[in-house]
Protein backbone atom coordinates (compact mmCIF):
# COMPACT_ATOMS: atom_id res chain seq x y z
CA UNK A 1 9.94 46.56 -61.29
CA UNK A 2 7.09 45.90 -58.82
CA UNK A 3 4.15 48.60 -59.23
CA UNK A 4 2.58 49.85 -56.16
CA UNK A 5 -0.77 49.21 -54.74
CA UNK A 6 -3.35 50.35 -52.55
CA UNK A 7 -6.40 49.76 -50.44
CA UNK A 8 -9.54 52.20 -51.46
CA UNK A 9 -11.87 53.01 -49.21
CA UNK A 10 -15.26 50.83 -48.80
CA UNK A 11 -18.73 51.28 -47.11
CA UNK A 12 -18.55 48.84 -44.70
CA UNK A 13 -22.64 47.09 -44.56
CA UNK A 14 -21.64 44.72 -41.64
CA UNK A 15 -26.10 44.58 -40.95
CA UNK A 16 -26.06 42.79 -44.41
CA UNK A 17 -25.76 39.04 -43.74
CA UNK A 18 -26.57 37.25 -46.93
CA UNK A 19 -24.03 34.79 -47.58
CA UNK A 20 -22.70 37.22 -50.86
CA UNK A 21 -23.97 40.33 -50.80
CA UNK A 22 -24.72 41.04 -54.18
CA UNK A 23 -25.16 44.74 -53.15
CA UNK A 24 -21.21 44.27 -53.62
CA UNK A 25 -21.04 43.56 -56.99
CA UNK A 26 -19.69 46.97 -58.78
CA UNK A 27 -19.70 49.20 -55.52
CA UNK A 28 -17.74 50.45 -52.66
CA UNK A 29 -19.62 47.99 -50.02
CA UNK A 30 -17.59 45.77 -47.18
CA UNK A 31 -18.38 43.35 -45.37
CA UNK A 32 -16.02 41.97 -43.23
CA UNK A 33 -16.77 38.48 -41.05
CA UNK A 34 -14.51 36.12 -39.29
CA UNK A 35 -14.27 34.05 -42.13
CA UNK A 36 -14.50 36.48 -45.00
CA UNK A 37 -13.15 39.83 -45.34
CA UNK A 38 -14.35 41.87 -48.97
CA UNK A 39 -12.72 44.52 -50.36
CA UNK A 40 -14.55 47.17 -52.86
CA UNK A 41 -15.55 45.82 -56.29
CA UNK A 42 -12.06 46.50 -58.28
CA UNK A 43 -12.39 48.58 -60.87
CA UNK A 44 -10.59 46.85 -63.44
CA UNK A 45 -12.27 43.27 -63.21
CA UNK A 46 -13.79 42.56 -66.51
CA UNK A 47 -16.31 40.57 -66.72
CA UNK A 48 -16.64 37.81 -69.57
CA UNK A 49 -19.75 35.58 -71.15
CA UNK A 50 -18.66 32.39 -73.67
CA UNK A 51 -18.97 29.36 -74.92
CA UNK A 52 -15.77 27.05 -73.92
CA UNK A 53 -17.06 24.01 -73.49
CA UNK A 54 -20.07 21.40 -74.15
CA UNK A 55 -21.79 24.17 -76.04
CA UNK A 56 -22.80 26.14 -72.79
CA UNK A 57 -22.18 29.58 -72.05
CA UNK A 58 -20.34 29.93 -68.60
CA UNK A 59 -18.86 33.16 -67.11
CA UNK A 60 -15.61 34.33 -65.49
CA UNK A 61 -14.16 37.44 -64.71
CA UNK A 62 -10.79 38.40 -65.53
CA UNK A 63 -8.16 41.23 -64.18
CA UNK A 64 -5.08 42.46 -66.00
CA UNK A 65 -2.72 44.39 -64.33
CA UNK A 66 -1.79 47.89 -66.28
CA UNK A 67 1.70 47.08 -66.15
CA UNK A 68 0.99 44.29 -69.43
CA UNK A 69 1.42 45.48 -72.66
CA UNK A 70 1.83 42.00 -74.56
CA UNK A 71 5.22 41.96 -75.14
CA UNK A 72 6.60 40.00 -72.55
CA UNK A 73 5.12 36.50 -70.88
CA UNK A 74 3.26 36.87 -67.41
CA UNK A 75 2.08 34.11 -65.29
CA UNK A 76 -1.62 33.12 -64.96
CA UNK A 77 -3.86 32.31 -61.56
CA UNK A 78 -6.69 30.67 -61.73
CA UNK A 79 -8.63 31.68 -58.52
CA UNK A 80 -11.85 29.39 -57.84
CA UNK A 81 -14.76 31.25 -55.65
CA UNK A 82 -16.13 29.21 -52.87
CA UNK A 83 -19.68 27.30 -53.19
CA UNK A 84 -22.95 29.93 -53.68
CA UNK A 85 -20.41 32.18 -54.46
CA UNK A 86 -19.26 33.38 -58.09
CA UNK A 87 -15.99 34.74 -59.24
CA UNK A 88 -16.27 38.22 -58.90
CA UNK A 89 -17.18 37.04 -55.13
CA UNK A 90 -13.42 35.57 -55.29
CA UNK A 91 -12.15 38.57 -56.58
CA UNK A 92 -13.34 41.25 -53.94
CA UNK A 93 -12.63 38.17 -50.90
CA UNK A 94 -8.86 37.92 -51.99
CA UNK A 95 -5.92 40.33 -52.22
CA UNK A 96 -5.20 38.41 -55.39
CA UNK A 97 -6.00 41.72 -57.67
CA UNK A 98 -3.39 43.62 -55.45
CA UNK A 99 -0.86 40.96 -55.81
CA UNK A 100 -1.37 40.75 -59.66
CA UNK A 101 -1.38 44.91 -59.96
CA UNK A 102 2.08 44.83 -58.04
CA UNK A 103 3.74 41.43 -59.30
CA UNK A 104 2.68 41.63 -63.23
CA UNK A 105 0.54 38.53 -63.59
CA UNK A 106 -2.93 38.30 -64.94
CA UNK A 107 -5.64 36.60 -62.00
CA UNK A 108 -8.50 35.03 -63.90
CA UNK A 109 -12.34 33.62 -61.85
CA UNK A 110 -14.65 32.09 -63.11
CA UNK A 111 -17.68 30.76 -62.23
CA UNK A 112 -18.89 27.53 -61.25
CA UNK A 113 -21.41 26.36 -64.24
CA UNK A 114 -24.56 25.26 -61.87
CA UNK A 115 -26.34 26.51 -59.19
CA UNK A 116 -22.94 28.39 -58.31
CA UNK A 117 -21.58 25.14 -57.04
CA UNK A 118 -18.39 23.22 -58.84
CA UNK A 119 -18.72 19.60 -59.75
CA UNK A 120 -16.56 17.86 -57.54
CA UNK A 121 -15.53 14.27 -56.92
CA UNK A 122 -17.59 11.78 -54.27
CA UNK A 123 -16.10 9.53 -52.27
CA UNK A 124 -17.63 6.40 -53.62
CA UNK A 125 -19.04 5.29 -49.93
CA UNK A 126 -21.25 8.57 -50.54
CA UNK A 127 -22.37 8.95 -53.93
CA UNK A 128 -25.34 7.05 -53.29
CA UNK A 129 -26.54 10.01 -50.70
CA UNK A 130 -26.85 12.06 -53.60
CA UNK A 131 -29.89 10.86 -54.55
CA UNK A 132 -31.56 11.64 -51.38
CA UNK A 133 -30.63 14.97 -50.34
CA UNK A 134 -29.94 16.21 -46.87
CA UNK A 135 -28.13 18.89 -45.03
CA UNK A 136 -25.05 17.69 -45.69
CA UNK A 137 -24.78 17.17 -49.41
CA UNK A 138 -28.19 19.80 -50.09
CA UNK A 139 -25.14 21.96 -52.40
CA UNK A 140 -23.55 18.78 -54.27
CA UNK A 141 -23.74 18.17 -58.16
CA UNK A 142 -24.14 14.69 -59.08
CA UNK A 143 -20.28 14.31 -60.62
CA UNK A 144 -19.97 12.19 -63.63
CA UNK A 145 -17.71 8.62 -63.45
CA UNK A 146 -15.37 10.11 -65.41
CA UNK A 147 -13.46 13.38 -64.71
CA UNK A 148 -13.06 13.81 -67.76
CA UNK A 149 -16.96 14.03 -68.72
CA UNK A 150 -16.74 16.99 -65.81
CA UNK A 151 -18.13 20.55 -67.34
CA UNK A 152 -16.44 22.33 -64.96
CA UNK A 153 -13.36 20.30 -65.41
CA UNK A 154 -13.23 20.59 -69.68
CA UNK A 155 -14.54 24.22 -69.10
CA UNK A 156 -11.29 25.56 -66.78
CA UNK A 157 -9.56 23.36 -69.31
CA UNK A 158 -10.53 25.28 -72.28
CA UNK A 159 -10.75 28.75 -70.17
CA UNK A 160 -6.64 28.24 -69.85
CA UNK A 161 -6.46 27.85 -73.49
CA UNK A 162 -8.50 30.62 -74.45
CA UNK A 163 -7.05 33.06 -72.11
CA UNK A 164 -3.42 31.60 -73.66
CA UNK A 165 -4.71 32.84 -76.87
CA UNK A 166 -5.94 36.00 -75.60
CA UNK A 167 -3.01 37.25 -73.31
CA UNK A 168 0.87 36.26 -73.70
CA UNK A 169 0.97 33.79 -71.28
CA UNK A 170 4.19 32.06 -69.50
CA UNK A 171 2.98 28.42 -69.78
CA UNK A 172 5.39 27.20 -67.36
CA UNK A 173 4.41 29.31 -64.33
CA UNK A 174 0.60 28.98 -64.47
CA UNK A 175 -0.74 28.56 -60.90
CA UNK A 176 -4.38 27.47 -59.23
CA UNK A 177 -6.27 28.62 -55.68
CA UNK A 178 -9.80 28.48 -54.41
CA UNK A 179 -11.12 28.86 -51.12
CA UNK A 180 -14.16 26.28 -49.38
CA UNK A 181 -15.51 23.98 -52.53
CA UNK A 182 -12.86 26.36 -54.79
CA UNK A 183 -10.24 24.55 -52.57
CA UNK A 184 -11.89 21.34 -53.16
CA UNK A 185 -12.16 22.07 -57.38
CA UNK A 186 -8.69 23.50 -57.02
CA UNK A 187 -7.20 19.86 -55.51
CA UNK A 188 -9.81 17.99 -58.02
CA UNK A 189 -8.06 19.84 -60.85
CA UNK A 190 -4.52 19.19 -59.85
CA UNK A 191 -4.97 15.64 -58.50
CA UNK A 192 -6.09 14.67 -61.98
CA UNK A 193 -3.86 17.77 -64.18
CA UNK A 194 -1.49 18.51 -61.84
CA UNK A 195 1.18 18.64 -64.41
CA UNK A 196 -0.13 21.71 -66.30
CA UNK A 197 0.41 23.46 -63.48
CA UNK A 198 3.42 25.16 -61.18
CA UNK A 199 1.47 25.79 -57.98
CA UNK A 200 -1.68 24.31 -56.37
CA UNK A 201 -3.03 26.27 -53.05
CA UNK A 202 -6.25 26.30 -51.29
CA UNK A 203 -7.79 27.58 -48.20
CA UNK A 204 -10.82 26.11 -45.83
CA UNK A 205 -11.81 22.60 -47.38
CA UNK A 206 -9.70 19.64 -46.78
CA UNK A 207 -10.81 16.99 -48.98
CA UNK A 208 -12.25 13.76 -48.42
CA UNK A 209 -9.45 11.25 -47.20
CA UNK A 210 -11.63 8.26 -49.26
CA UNK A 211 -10.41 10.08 -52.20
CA UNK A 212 -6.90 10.88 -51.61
CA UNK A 213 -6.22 7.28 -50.68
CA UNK A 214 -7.53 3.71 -51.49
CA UNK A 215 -8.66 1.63 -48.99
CA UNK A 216 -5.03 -0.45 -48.56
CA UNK A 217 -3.57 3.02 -48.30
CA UNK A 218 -2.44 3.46 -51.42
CA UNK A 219 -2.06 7.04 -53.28
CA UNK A 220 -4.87 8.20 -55.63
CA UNK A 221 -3.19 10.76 -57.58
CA UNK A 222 -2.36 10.86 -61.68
CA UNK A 223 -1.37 14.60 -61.80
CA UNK A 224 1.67 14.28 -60.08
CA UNK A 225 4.30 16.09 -58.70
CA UNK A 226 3.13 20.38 -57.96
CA UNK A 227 4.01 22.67 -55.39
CA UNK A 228 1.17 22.61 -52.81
CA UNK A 229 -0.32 25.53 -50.19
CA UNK A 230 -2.45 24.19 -47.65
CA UNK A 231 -4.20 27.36 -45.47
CA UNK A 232 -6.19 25.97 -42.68
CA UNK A 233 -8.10 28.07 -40.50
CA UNK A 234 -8.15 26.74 -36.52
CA UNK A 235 -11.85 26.85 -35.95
CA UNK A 236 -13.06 25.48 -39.20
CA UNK A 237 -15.31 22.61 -38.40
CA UNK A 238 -16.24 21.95 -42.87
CA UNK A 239 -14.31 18.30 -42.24
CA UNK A 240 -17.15 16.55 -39.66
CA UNK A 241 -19.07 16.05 -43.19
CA UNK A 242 -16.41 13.55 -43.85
CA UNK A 243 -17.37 12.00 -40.17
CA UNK A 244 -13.96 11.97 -38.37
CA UNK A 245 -11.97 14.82 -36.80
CA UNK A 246 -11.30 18.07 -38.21
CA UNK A 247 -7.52 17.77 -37.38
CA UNK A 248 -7.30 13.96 -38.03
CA UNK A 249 -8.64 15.19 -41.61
CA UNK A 250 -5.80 17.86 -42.29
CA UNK A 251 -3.50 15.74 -41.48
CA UNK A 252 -4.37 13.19 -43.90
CA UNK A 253 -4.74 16.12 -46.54
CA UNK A 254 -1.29 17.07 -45.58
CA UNK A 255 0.10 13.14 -45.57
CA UNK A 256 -1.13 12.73 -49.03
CA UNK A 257 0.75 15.45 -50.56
CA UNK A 258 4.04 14.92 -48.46
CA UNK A 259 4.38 11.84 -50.02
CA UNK A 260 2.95 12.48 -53.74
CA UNK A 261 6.00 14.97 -53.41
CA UNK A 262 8.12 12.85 -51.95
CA UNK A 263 8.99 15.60 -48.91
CA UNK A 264 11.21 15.46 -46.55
CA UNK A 265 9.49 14.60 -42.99
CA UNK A 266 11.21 17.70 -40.95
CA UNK A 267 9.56 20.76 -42.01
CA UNK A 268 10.99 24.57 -41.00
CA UNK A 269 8.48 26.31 -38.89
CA UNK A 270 7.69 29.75 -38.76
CA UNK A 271 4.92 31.58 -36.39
CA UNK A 272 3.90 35.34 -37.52
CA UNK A 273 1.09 36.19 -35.20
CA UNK A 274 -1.40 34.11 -35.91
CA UNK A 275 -0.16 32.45 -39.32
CA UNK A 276 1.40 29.46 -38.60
CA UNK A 277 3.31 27.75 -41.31
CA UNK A 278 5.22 24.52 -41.76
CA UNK A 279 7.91 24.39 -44.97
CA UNK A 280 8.25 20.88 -46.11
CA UNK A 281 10.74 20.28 -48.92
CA UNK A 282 10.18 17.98 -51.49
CA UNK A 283 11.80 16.14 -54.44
CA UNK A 284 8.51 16.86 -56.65
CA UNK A 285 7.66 19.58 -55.19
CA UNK A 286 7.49 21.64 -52.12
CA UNK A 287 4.54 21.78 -49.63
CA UNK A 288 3.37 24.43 -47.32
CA UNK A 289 0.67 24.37 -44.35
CA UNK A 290 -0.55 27.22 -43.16
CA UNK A 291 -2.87 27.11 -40.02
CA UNK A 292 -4.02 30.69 -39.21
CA UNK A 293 -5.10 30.84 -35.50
CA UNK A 294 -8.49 31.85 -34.20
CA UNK A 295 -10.43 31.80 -37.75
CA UNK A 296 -12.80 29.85 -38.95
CA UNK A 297 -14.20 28.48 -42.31
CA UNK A 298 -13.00 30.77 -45.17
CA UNK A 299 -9.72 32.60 -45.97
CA UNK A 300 -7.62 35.52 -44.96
CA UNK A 301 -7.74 38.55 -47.17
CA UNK A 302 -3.88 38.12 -47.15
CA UNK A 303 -3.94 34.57 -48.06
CA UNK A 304 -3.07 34.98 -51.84
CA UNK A 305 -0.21 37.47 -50.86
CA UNK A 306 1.31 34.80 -48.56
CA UNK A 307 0.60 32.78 -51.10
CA UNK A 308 2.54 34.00 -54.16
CA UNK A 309 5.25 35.63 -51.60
CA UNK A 310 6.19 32.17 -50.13
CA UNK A 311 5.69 29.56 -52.81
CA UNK A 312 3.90 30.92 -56.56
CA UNK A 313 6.66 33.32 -56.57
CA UNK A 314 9.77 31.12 -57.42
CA UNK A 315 7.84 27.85 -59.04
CA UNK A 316 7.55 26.94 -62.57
CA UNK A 317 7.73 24.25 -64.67
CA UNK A 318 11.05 22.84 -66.75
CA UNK A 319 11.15 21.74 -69.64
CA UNK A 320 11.60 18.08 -68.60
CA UNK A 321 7.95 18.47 -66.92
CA UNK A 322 9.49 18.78 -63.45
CA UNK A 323 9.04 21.65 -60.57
CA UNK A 324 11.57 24.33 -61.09
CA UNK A 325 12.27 26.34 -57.81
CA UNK A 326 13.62 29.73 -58.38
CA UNK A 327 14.08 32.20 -55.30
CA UNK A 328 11.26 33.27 -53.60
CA UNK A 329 10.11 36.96 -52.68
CA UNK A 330 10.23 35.55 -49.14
CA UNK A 331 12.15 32.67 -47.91
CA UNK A 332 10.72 29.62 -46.87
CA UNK A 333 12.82 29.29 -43.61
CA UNK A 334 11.76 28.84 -39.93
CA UNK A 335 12.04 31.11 -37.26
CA UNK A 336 15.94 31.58 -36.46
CA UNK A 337 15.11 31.11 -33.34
CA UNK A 338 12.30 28.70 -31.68
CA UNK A 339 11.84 26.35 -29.46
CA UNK A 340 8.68 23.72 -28.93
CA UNK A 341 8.19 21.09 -26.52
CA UNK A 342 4.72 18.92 -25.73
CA UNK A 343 3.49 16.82 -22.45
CA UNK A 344 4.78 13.15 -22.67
CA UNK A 345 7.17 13.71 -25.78
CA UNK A 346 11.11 12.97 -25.06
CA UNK A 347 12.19 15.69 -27.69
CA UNK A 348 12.05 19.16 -28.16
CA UNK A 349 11.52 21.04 -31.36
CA UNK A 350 14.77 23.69 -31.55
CA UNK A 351 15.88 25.93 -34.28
CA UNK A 352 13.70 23.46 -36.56
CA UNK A 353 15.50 20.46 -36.05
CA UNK A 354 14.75 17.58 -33.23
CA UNK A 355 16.90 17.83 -29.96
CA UNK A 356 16.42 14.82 -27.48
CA UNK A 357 15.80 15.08 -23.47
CA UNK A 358 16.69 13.23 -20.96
CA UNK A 359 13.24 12.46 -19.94
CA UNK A 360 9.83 13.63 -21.20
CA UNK A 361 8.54 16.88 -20.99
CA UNK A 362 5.34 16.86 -18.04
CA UNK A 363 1.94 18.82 -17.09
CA UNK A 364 2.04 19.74 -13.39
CA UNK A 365 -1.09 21.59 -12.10
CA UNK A 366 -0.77 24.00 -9.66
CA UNK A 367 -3.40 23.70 -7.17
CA UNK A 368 -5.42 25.43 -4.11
CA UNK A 369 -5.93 23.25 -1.39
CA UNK A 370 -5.35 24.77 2.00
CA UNK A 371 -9.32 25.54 3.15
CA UNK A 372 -11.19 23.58 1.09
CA UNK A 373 -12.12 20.73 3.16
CA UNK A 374 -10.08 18.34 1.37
CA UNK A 375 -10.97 19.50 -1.86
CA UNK A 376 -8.75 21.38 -4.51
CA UNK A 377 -8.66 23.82 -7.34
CA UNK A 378 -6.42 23.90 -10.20
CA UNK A 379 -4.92 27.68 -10.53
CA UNK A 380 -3.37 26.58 -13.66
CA UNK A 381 -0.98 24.15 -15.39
CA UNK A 382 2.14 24.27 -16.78
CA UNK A 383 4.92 22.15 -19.30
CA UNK A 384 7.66 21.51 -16.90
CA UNK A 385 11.12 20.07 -18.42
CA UNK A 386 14.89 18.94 -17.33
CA UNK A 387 16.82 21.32 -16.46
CA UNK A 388 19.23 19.51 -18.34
CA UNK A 389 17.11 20.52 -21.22
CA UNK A 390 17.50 24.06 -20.64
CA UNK A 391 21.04 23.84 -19.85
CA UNK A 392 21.77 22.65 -23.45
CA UNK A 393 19.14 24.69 -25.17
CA UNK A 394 20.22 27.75 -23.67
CA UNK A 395 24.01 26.94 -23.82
CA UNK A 396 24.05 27.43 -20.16
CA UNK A 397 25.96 26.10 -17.41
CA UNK A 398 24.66 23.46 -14.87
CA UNK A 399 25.76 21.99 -11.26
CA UNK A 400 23.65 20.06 -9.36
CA UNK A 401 23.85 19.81 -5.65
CA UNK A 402 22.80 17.93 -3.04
CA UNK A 403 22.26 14.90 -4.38
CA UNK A 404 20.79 16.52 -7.80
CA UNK A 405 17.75 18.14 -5.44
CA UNK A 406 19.43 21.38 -5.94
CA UNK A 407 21.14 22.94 -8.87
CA UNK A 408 22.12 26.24 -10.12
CA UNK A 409 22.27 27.46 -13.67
CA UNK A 410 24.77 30.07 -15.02
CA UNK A 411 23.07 31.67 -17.95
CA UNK A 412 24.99 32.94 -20.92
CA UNK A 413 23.79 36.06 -19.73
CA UNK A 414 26.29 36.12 -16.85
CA UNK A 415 22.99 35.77 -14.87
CA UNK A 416 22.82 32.88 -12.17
CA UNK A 417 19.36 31.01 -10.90
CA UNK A 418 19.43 28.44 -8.35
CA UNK A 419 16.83 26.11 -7.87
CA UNK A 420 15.55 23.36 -5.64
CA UNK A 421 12.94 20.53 -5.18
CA UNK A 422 9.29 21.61 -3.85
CA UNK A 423 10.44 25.66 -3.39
CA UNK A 424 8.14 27.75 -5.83
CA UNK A 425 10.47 30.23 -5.79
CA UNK A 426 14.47 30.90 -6.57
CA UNK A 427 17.66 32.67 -6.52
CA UNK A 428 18.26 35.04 -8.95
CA UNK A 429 21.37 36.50 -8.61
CA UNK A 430 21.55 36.69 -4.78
CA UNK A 431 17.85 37.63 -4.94
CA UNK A 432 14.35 35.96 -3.82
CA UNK A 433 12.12 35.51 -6.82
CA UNK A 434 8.56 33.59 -7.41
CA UNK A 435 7.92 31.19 -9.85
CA UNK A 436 4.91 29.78 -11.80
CA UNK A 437 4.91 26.75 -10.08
CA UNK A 438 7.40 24.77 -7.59
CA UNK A 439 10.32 22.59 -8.81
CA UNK A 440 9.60 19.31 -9.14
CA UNK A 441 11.78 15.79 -9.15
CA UNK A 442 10.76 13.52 -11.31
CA UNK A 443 12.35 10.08 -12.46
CA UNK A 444 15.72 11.17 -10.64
CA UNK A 445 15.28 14.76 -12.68
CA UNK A 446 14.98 18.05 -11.93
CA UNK A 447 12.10 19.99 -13.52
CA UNK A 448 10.95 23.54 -13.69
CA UNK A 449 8.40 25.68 -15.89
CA UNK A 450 9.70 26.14 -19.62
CA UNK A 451 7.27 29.49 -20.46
CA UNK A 452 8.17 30.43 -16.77
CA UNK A 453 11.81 30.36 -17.95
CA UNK A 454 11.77 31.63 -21.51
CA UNK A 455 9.76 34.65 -20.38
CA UNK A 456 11.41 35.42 -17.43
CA UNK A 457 14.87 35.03 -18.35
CA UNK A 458 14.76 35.66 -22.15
CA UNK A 459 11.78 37.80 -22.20
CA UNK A 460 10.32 35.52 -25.04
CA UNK A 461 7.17 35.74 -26.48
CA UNK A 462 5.24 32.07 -25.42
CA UNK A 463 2.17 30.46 -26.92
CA UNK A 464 0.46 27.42 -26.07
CA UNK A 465 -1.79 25.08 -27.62
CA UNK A 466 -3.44 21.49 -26.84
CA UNK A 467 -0.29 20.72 -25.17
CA UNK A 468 2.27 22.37 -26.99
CA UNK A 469 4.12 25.33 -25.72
CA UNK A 470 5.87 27.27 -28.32
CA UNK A 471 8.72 30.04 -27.27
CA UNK A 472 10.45 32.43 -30.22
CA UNK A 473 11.95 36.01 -30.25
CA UNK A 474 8.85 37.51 -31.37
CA UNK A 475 4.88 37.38 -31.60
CA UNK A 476 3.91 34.26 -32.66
CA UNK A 477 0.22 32.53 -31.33
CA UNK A 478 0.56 28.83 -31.51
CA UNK A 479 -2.44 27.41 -33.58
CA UNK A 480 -4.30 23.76 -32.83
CA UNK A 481 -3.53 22.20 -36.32
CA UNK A 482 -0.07 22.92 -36.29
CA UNK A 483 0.67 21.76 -32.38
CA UNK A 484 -0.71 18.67 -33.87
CA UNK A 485 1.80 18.60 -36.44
CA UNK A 486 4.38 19.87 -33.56
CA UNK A 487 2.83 16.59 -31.17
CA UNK A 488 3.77 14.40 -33.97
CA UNK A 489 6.88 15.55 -34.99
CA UNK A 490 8.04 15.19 -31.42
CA UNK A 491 6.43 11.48 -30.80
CA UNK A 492 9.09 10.89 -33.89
CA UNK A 493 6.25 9.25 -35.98
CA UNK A 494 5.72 12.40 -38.62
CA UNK A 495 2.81 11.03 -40.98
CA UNK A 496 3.74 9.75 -44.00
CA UNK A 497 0.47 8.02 -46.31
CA UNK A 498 1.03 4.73 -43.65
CA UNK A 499 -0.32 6.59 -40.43
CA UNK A 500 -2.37 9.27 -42.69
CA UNK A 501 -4.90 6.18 -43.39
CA UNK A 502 -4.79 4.32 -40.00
CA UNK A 503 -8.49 3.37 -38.64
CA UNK A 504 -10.21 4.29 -42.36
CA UNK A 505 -11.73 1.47 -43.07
């Protein structure tokens, strides 16, 4: 049985901006940014000095729930701190303490072994900037040509051994996170021992494309097969160090493991407030993006909970090596209900599967005119589609008249709207009522306003992003990465490792 947790009081310091307060370290203190959020220093985090590896002392931090008593296996998370932080920084950033105190597991951080900084991988365009530091690579190790000659790498090695020794451990559900460069060690880690563990996740850093693929596209990748958790944030701008597009670089991230797991290309889509997450199933394991909507570089202090709830929770590893997929302690479904649609694209996105329209969806700006000498202001603009499209979305009833100029829809509802060309307004139900903007006729089609529609008749909650408009049953804030993903789903191209390298050369 789950134990129950709580939040304890802190003393929030929000005038302290060091990057870690290390005022933190064994107190009540807060501090609570945009992209981090710290919780008081747990009270049960012990902290531990030895010698694992290479004959150097490192440090890491470990928490035990008080449910464990050693007579029973648990599973085991490695959480990996970000750069200039240290592990008991991961520890008070994350609800991953909370998670372990409730679920049973032991959470284990340690520290990066230099300068609070892991030893990651180069892309070998850029190892030669290392030598010559600048802004961008000022908080880089030099990495070693072979991963195996890593410290950090043979340390969290021998750290999983040790804590096997020390703790009964269920081997086959041990699990790996980090946020910012721990994202980056975390994905290091499994790309190269993947198969040691049941669940990879990370939040903040997408990794360098040049070493996810070759330069003829081909997969870099000898860990295999591993559940994967992707958390984005929409405002982090870490990926211009790898000089392209933050969102062109996520994509690629989430290409890469799509097809090292062999995933289906439809994901299910779900929208909670601002968490946005796409559910990709996979033969060798599932994948998960989660793009969290007005954040930037860091993590959510809920990410580990979302983490373990939607994916850690039901992974492990058979016997035969391969990703076992138990049920989860929530289900990786979309929303029951949803609908997407994006300017230009000829499909709509409806209870997570693709639905083909007549004609494309459009942008049509309303505008003030009248007064202006000639000139004009746009008021707004909207996603306009078929009324065709609505009428087999919304399982309603459609007759055009006059030569298809007119036409009047008989809602499911029992509710009846008639439209027609160039009037911004309609019937409803014998009455006069305003719309967003006029009808338009387009391509021998008759369009109106979708949010217009979905809130007006369906009182649906709407959200739109870069072009995507998003419409559910409940609160749900469309975020830029994943109307990308939306954008390509719809175009009917989904990116598989093909279109994840196009242009890298």
């Amino acid at each position: 049985m789950c134990a129950d947790i709580r939040l304890f009081p802190g003393n929030p310091n929000d005038a302290n901006r060091e990057y870690l307060p290390e005022g933190i370290k064994g107190s009540d203190m807060v501090v609570n940014e945009n992209g981090n959020n710290s919780q008081p220093y747990p009270a049960g985090l012990l902290e531990c000095h030895g010698t694992i590896a290479d004959q150097v002392e490192d440090t890491w931090y470990e928490y035990v729930p008080a449910s464990y008593q050693g007579d029973k296996k648990v599973p085991l998370v490695f959480s990996m701190h970000g750069g200039l932080m240290s592990g008991w920084g991961q520890a008070v950033y994350t609800c991953w303490v909370q998670v372990a105190e409730r679920e049973g597991f032991i959470v284990v951080f340690p520290n990066a072994s230099k300068r609070r900084v892991w030893t990651i991988e180069i892309e070998a365009k850029k190892r030669a900037a290392i030598t010559t530091p600048n802004e961008e690579n000022a908080y880089l190790n030099a990495p070693p040509d072979d991963i195996a000659d890593n410290h950090d790498i043979r340390f969290v090695l021998g750290l999983m051994e040790h804590i096997k020794s020390k703790y009964k451990i269920d081997e086959t559900r041990v699990f790996m996170q980090g946020m910012s460069m721990g994202d980056l060690m975390t994905s290091q880690f499994t790309r190269h021992y993947g198969y040691l563990l049941a669940g990879s996740a990370g939040s903040g850093a997408p990794v360098d494309p040049g070493l996810l693929f070759s330069e003829d596209g081909q997969i870099k990748n000898a860990g295999g097969g591993v559940d994967i958790w992707q958390s984005r944030l929409e405002l982090d701008a870490v990926a211009p160090h790898y000089h392209m597009e933050t969102q062109q670089v996520v994509a690629k991230n989430l290409a890469y493991w799509k097809t090292v797991n062999q995933c289906e290309p439809i994901p299910q889509i779900k929208i909670i407030g601002e968490k946005n997450l796409a559910f990709f199933n996979g033969k060798a394991g599932h994948v998960v993006l989660c793009d969290v909507k007005n954040r930037d570089h860091g993590q959510t202090f809920d990410d580990a909970e979302l983490v373990w709830d939607y994916l850690f929770s039901g992974a492990s590893r058979g016997a035969d090596g391969s990703i076992q997929h138990g049920e989860t302690l929530l289900p990786r479904t979309g929303d029951t209900w949803a609908l997407a649609a994006a300017t230009d694209r000829s499909q709509v996105f409806f209870r997570n599967r693709l639905v083909a329209m007549d004609a494309p969806a459009i942008k049509h700006q309303k505008l003030k005119y009248h007064g202006l000498n000639g000139d004009s202001v746009v008021r707004d603009e909207y996603i306009c589609v078929p009324l065709t499209m609505i009428a087999h979305v919304f399982g309603a009833e459609l007759t055009f008249f006059d030569e298809g100029l007119s036409a009047e829809l008989t809602l499911s509802t029992g509710v009846k709207l008639q439209i027609a060309r160039g009037n911004i307004g309609c019937i409803v139900d014998g009455k006069v009522e305003s719309m967003y903007c006029e009808a338009i006729w387009r391509g021998g089609f008759l369009y109106i306003s979708l949010a217009w529609f979905c809130r007006r008749m369906y009182n649906m909650h709407v959200s739109i992003c870069d072009g995507v408009l998003y419409a559910t049953d409940h609160d749900a804030q469309l975020s830029l990465n994943m109307a990308v993903l939306i954008k390509e789903l719809l175009q009917g191209k989904p990116q598989d490792a093909t279109t994840a390298v196009e242009g890298e050369q």
